[in-house]
Protein backbone atom coordinates (compact mmCIF):
# COMPACT_ATOMS: atom_id res chain seq x y z
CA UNK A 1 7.32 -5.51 11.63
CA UNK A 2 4.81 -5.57 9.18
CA UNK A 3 0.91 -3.96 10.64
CA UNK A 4 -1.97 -4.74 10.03
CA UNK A 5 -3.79 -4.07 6.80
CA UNK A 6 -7.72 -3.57 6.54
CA UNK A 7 -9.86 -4.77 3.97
CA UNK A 8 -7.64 -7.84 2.81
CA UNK A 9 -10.49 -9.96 1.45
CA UNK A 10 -11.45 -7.15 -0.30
CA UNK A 11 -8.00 -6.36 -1.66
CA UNK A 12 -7.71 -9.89 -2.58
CA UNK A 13 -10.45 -10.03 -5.10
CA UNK A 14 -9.01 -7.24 -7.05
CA UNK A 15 -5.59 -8.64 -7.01
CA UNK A 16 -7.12 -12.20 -8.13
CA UNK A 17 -9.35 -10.41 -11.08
CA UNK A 18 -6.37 -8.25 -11.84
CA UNK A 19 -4.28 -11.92 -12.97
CA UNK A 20 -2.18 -11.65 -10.11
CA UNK A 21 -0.21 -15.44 -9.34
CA UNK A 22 1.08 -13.66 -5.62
CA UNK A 23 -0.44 -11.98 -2.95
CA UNK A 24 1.61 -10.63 0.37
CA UNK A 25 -0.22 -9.87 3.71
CA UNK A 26 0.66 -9.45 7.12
CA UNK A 27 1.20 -12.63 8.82
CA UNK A 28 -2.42 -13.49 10.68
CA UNK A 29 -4.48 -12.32 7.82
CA UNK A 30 -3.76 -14.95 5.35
CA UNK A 31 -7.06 -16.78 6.34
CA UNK A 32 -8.44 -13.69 5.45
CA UNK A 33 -7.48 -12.79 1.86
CA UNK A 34 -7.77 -16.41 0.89
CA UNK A 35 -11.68 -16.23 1.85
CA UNK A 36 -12.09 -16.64 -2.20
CA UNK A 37 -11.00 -19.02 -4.20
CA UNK A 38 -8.72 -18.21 -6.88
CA UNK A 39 -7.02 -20.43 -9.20
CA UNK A 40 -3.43 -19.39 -9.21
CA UNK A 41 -2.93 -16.99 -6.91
CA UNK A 42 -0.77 -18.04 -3.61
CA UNK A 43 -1.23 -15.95 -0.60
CA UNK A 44 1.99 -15.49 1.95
CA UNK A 45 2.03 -13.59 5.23
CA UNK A 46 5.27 -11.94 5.99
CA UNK A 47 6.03 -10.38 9.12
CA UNK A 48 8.43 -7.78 7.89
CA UNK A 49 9.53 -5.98 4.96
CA UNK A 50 12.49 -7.82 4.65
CA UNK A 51 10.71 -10.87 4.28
CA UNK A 52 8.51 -9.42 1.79
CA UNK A 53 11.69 -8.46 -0.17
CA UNK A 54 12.72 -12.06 0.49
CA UNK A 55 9.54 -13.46 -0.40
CA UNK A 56 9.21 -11.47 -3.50
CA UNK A 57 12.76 -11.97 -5.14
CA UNK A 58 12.42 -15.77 -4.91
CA UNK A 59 8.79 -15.23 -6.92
CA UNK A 60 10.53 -13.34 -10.63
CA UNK A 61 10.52 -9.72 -8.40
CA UNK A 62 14.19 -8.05 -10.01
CA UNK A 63 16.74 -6.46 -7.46
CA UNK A 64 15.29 -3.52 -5.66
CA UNK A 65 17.36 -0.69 -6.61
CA UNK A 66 19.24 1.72 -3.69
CA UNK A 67 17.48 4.45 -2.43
CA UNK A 68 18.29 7.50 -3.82
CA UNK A 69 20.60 9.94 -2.32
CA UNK A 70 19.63 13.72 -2.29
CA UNK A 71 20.96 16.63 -0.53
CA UNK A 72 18.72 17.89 1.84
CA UNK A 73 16.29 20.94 0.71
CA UNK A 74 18.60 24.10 1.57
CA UNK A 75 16.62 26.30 4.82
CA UNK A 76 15.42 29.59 3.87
């Protein structure tokens, strides 16, 4: 599940003067970030990670590589 996230509207003007064509919020908070008007830039709510993932690999976002795999920091 994807929480809340303050200052949306806020976040949404930098995103729109920073050229950006997608925005993802948590679902409920699209109303929100779309408070300005900005030519080009489509807001989606998601309501998990996964469907950010989702969201963002049908929108030119490559494969997300696998995490990598470390050995644990030895105790001293």
């Amino acid at each position: 599940m994807v929480g809340a996230v303050g200052g949306v509207r806020q976040k949404s003007v930098a995103a729109c003067s920073a050229g950006a064509h997608l925005m993802i919020v948590p679902v409920g908070e699209e109303k929100d970030a779309s408070g300005l008007k900005c030519d080009g830039m489509r807001i989606l709510g998601v309501e998990s990670l996964e469907d950010a993932l989702i969201v963002l690999s049908h929108n030119g976002g490559g494969r997300i590589p696998p995490r990598a795999i470390s050995d644990p920091a030895p105790a001293l």
